[in-house]
Protein backbone atom coordinates (compact mmCIF):
# COMPACT_ATOMS: atom_id res chain seq x y z
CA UNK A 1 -17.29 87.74 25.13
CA UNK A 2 -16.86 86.59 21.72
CA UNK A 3 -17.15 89.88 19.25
CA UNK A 4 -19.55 89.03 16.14
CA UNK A 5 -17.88 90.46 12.57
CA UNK A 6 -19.91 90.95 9.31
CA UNK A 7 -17.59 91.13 6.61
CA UNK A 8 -19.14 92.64 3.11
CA UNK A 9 -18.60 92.91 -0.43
CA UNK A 10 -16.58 90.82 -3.49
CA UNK A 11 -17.15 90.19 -7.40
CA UNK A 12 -13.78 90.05 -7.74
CA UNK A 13 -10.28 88.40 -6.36
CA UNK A 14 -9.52 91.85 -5.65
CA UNK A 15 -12.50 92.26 -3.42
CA UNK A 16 -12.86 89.03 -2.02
CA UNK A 17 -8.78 87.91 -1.14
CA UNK A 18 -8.47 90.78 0.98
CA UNK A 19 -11.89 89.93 2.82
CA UNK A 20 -10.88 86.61 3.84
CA UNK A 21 -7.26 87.50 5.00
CA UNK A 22 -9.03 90.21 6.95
CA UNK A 23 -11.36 87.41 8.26
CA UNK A 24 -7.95 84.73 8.94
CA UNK A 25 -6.03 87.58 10.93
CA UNK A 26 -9.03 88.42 12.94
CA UNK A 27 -9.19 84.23 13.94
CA UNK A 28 -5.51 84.23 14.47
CA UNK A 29 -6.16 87.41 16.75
CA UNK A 30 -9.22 86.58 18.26
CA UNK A 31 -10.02 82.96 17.77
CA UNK A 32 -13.36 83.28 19.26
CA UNK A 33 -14.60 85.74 16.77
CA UNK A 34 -17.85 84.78 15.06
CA UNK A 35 -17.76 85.66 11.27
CA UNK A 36 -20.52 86.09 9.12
CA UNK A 37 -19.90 86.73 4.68
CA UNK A 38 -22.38 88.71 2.51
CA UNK A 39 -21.86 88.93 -0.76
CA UNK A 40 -23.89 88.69 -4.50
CA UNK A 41 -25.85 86.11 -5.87
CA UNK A 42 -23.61 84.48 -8.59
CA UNK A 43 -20.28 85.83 -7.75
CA UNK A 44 -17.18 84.19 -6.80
CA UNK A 45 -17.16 85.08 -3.34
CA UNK A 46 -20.28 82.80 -2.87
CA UNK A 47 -17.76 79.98 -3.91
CA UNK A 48 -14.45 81.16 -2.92
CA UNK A 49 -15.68 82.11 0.70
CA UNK A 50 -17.34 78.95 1.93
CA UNK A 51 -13.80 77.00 0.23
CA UNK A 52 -12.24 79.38 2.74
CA UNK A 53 -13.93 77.74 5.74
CA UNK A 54 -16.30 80.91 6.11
CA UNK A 55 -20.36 80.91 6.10
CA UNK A 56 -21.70 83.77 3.33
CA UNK A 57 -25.12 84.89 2.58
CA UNK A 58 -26.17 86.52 -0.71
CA UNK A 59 -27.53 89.58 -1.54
CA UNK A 60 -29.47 89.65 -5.31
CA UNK A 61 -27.49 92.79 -6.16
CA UNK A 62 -25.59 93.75 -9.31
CA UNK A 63 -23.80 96.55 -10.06
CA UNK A 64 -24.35 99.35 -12.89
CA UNK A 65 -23.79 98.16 -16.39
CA UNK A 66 -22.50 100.59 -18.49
CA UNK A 67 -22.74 99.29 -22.05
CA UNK A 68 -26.52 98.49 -22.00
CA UNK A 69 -28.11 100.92 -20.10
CA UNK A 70 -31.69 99.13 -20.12
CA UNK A 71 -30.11 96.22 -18.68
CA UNK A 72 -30.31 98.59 -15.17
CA UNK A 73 -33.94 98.96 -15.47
CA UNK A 74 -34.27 96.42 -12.28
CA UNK A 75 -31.69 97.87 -10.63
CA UNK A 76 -33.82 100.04 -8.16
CA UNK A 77 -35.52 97.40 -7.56
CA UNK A 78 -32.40 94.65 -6.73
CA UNK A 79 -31.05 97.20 -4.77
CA UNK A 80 -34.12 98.14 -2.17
CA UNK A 81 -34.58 94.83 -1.95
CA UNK A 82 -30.65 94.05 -0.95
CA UNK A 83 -31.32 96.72 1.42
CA UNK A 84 -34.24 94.86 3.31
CA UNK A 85 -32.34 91.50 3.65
CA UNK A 86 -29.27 93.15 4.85
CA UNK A 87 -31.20 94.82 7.44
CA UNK A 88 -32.71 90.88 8.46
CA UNK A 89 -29.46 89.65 8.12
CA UNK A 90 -28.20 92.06 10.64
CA UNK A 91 -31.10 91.82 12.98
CA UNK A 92 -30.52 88.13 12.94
CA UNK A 93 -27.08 87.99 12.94
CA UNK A 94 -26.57 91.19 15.68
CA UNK A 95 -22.88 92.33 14.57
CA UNK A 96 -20.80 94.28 17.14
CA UNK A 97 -19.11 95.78 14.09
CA UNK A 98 -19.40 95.76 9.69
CA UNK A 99 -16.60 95.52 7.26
CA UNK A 100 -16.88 96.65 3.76
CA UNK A 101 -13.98 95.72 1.30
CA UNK A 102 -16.50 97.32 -1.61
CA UNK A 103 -18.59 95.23 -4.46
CA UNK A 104 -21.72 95.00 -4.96
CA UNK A 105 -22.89 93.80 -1.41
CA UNK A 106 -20.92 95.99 0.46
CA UNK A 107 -23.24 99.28 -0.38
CA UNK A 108 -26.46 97.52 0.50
CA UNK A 109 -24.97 96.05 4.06
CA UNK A 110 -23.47 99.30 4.92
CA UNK A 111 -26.34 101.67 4.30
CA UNK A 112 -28.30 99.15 6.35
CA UNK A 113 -25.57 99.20 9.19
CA UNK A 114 -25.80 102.87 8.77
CA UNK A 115 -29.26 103.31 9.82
CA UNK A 116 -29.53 100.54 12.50
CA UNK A 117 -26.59 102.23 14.46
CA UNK A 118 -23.67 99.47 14.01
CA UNK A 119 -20.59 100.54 13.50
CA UNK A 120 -18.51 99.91 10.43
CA UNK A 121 -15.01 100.20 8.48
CA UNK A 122 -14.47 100.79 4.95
CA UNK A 123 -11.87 98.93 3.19
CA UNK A 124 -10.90 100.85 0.04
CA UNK A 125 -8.56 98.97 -1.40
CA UNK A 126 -8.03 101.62 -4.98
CA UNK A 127 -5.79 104.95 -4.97
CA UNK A 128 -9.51 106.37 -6.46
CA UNK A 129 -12.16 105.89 -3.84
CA UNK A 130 -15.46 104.43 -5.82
CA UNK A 131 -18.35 106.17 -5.54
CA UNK A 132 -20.32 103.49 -2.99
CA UNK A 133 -17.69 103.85 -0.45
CA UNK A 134 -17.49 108.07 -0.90
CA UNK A 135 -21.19 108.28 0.17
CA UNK A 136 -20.60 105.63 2.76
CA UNK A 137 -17.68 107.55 4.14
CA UNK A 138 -18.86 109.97 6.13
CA UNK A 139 -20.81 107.28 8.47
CA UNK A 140 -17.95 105.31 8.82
CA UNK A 141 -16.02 104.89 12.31
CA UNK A 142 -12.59 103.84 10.36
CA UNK A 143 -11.38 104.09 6.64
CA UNK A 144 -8.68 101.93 5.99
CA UNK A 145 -6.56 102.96 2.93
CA UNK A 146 -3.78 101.46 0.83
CA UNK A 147 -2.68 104.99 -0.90
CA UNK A 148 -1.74 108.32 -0.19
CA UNK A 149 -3.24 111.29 -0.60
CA UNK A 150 -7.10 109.85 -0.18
CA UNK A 151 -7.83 112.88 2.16
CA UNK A 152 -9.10 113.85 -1.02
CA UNK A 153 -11.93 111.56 -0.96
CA UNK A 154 -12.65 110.63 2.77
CA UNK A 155 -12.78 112.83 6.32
CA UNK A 156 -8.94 112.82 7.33
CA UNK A 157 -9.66 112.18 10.45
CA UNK A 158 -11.32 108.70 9.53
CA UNK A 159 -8.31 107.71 7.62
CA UNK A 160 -5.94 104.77 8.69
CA UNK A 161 -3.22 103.95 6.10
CA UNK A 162 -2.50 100.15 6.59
CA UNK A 163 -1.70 98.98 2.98
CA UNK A 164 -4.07 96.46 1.40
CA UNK A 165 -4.05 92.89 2.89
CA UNK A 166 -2.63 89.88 0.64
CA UNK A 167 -2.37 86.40 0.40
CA UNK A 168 0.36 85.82 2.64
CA UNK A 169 0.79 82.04 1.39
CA UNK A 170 0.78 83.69 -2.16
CA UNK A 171 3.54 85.74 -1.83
CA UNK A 172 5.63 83.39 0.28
CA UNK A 173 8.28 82.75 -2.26
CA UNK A 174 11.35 82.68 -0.85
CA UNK A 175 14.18 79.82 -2.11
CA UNK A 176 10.95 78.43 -3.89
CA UNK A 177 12.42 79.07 -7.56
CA UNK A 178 13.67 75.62 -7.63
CA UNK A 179 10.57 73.61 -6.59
CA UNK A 180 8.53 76.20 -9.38
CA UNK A 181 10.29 75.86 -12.11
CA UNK A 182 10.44 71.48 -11.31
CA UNK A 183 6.59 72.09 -10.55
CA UNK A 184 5.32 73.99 -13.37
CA UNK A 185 7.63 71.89 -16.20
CA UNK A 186 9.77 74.73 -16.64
CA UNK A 187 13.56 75.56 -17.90
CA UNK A 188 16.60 76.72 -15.48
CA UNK A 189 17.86 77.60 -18.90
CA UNK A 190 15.22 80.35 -20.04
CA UNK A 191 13.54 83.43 -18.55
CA UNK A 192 10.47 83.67 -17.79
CA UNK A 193 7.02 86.22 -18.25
CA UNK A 194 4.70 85.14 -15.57
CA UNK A 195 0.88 86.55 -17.51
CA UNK A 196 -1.69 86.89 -14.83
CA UNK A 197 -5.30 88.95 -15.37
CA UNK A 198 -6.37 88.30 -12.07
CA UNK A 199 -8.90 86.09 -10.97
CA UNK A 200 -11.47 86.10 -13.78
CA UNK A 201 -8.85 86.66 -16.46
CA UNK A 202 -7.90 89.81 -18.95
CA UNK A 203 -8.93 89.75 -23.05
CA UNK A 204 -6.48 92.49 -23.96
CA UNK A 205 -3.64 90.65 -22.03
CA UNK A 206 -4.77 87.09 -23.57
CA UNK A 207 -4.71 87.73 -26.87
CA UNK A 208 -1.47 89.79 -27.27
CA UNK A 209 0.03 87.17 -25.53
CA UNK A 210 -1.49 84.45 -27.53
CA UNK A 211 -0.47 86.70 -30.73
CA UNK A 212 3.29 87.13 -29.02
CA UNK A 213 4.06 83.42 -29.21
CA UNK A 214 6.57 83.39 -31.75
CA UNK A 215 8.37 86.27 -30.65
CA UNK A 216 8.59 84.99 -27.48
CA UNK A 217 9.91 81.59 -28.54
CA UNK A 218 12.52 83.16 -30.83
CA UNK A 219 13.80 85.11 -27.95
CA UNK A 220 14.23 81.84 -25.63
CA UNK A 221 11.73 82.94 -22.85
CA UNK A 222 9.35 80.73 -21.40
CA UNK A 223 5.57 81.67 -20.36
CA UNK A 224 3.42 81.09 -17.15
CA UNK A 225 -0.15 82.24 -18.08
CA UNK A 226 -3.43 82.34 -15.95
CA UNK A 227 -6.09 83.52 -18.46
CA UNK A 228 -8.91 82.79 -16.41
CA UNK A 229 -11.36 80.25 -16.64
CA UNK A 230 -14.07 82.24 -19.35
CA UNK A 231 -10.86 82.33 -21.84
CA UNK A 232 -9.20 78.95 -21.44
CA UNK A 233 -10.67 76.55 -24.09
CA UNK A 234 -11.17 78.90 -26.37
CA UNK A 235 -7.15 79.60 -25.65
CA UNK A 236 -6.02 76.19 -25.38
CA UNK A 237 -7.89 75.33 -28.76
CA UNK A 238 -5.83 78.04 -30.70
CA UNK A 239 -2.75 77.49 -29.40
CA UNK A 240 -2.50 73.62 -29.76
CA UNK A 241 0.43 71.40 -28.68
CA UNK A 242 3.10 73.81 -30.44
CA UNK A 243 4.06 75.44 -27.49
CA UNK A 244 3.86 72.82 -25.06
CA UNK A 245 7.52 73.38 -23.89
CA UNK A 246 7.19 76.96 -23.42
CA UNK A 247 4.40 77.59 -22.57
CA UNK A 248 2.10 76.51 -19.04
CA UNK A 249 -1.48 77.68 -19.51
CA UNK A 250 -3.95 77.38 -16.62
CA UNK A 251 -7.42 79.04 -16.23
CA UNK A 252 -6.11 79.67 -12.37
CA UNK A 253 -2.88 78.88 -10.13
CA UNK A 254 -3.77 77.55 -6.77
CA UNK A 255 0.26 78.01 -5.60
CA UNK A 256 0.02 81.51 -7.04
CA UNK A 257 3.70 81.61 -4.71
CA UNK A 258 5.25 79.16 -7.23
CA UNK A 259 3.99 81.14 -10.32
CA UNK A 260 5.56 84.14 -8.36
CA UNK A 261 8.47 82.60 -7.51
CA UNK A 262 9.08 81.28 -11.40
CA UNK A 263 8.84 84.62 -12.95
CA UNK A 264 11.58 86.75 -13.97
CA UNK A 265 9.21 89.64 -15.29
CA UNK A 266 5.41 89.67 -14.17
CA UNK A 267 2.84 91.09 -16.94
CA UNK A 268 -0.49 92.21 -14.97
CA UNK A 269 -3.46 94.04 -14.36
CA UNK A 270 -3.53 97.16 -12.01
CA UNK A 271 -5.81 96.06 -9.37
CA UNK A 272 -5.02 96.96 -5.80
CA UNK A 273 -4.84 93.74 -4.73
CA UNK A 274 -2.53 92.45 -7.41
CA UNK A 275 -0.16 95.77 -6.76
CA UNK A 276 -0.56 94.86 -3.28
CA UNK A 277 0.92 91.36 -3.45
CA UNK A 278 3.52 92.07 -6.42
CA UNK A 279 5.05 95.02 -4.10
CA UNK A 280 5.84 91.79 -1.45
CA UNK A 281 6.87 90.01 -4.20
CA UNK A 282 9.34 92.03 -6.12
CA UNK A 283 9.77 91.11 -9.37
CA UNK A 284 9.85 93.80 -11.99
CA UNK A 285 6.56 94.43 -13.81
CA UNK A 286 4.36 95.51 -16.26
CA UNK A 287 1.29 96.96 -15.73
CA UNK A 288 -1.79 97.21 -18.35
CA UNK A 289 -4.79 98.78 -16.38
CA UNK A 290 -8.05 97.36 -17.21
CA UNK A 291 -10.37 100.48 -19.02
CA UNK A 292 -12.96 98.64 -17.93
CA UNK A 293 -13.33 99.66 -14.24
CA UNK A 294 -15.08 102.57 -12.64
CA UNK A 295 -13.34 106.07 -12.52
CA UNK A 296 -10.45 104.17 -14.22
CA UNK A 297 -9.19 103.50 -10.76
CA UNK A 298 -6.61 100.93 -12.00
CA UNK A 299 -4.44 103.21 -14.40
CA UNK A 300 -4.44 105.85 -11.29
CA UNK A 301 -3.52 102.50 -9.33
CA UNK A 302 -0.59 102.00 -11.57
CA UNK A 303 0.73 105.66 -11.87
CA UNK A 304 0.95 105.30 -7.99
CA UNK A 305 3.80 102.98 -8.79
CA UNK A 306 5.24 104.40 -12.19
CA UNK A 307 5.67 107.47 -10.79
CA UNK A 308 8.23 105.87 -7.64
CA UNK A 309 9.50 103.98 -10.53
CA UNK A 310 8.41 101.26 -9.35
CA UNK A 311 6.58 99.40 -12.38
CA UNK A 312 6.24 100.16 -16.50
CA UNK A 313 2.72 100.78 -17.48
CA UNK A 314 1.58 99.59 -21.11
CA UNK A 315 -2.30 101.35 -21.74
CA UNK A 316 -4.97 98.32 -23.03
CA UNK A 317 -4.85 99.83 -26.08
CA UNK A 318 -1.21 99.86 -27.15
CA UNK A 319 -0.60 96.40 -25.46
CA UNK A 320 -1.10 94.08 -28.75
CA UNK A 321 1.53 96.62 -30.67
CA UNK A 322 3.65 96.91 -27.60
CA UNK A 323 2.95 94.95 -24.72
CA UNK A 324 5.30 91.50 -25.17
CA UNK A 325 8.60 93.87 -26.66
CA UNK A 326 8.24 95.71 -23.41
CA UNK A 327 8.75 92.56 -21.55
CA UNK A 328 11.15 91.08 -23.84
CA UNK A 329 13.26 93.79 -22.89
CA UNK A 330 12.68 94.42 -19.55
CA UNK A 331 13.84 90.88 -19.62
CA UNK A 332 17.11 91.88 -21.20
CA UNK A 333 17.80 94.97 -19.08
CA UNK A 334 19.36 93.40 -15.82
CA UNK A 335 19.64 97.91 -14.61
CA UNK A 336 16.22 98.70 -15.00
CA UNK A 337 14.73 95.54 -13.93
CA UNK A 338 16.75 95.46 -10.52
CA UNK A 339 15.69 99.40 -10.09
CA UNK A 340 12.32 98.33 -10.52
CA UNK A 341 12.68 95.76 -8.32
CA UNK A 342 14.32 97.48 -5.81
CA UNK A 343 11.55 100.10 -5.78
CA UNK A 344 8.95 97.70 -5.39
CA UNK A 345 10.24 96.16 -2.04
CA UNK A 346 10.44 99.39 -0.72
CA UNK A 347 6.31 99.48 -0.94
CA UNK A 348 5.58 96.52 0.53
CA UNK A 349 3.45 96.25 3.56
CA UNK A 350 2.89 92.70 5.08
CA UNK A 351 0.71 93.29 7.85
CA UNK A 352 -2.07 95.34 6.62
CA UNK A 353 -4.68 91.95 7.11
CA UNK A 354 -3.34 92.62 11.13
CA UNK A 355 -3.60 95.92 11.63
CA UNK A 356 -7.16 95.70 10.13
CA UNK A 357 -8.17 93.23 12.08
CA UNK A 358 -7.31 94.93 15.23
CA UNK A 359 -8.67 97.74 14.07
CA UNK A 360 -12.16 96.05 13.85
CA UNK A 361 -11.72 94.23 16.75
CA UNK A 362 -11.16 98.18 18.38
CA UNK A 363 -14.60 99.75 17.56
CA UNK A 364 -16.19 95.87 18.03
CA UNK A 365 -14.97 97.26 21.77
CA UNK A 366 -12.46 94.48 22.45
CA UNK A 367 -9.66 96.72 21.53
């Protein structure tokens, strides 16, 4: 009999990739398998997930917000409400088992799986658990983690250590440099700093780049940015025509692999996804953690790798001063950025969408 899979959670790339290869190895697995999406109202998982080929429902949810306090004033409210149409949505949709990959929608469908005796997974994607999936935790029949040392913040005997699953067609890049570089208008002749924020983009990272220019086209290297869609007129307007050559500015790569592939250094964010994906990939890296995220997961995200020597780490607030020398000369070190590189391979995990799906498919009782 076919097994029935809620998957929940999103706001973010980081969230909502990893959701829907979870959802892809689970049809490559189990092709039968009936999938149902909840996420929030107004994120990009209610867009990205039905582009996917997957049917989502939304949960009016939001999360805390931390620089204007009265805007949580409705908060209680969203979230009791969440709370009742998860529990319809699982009474209608009568799951054999819940996934939750965390954002906003996966606290509200988990509590409610919780209490109506379905069984569920956690997937916390961060090397700091956040504080939904902590008091979800000790419910949970499975805790899937991409870190060590999370005993810390879950039952040991829940944990499963299966990596964090990526976009496999994203960091497919092998013998792909050519068709990049032809693709994306770029130089055999120059290096090149691949700039991505992640999905919705990175201020800190966008403007010392923007403000880097110069040096950058002094020093002969040539730029793939994805700023995100909120920064890219405002981007494109400043920057003009003058670095049309150098520079390829896009709000969002579709053939992420290509952008990949291009790049000689990689500047980034520290979100467990990305780190996920540029461990496969293997190029050496900078890392500027977003200050912007609960518990600061991302810098802990990034010491995970710094201290394996696997990636530099610039802090968002030395990045304008610092943030384009230290890729400049990574650039220019051939020793440290084949260490680096070296490393990062050795941290790669390809099959964590698998063994998460048969995981699932396991306490959904066909495993």
């Amino acid at each position: 009999m076919a097994k029935r899979v809620i998957i929940s959670g999103g706001g973010t790339g980081g969230h909502i990739f990893p959701a829907i290869a979870i959802a892809n190895a689970l049809k490559r697995i189990a092709p039968d398998t009936v999938l149902l999406f909840v996420g929030a109202n107004g994120k990009m998982e209610m867009e990205k997930v039905p582009a996917a080929g997957y049917e989502i429902m939304g949960l009016d949810i939001q999360g805390i917000n931390r620089t204007s306090l009265w805007k949580n004033l409705t908060l209680p409210f969203k979230v009791y409400k969440s709370i009742r149409k998860a529990r319809q949505i699982i009474r209608d949709f009568q799951p054999d088992v819940a996934v939750g990959v965390g954002g906003y929608a996966s606290g509200p469908l988990l509590h409610a799986a919780s209490r109506m005796g379905v069984r569920y997974l956690i997937q916390e994607q961060n090397s700091y658990a956040g504080i939904t999936n902590k008091r979800l935790a000790h419910k949970a029949d499975r805790i899937c983690v991409a870190f060590e040392g999370m005993e810390r913040f879950f039952p040991k005997g829940k944990i499963l250590f299966t990596g964090n699953p990526i976009r496999r067609d994203a960091v497919d890049i092998l013998h792909k440099r050519p068709e990049a570089l032809r693709s994306l208008g770029l130089s055999a002749q120059k290096k090149t700093i691949l700039l991505t924020g992640g999905s919705l983009g990175a201020r800190t990272l966008n403007e010392s780049m923007r403000d880097g220019l110069d040096r950058l086209a002094t020093a002969n290297v040539q730029v793939v940015w994805q700023c995100g869609a909120f920064y890219y007129d405002a981007l494109r307007s400043a920057i003009g025509t003058k670095y049309d050559d150098n520079v390829k500015l896009a709000p969002f790569f579709q053939r992420m692999d290509l952008a990949y592939a291009a790049a000689d250094v990689i500047i980034a964010r520290a979100g467990a996804g990305t780190i996920a994906e540029l461990c496969v990939v293997a190029k050496p890296t900078v890392l500027v953690p977003s200050p912007n995220v609960a518990e600061d997961h991302q810098t802990k995200n990034a010491k995970a790798l710094v201290n394996k020597e696997a990636a530099l780490i610039v802090p968002d607030s030395e990045a304008p001063q610092r943030l384009i020398d230290t890729a400049v000369a990574l650039l220019d070190d051939e020793q440290q950025a084949e260490a680096l590189s070296r490393n990062l391979r050795k941290l790669a995990i390809l099959d964590a969408d698998e063994v998460i799906a048969e995981e699932v498919l396991r306490l959904a009782g066909n495993r």
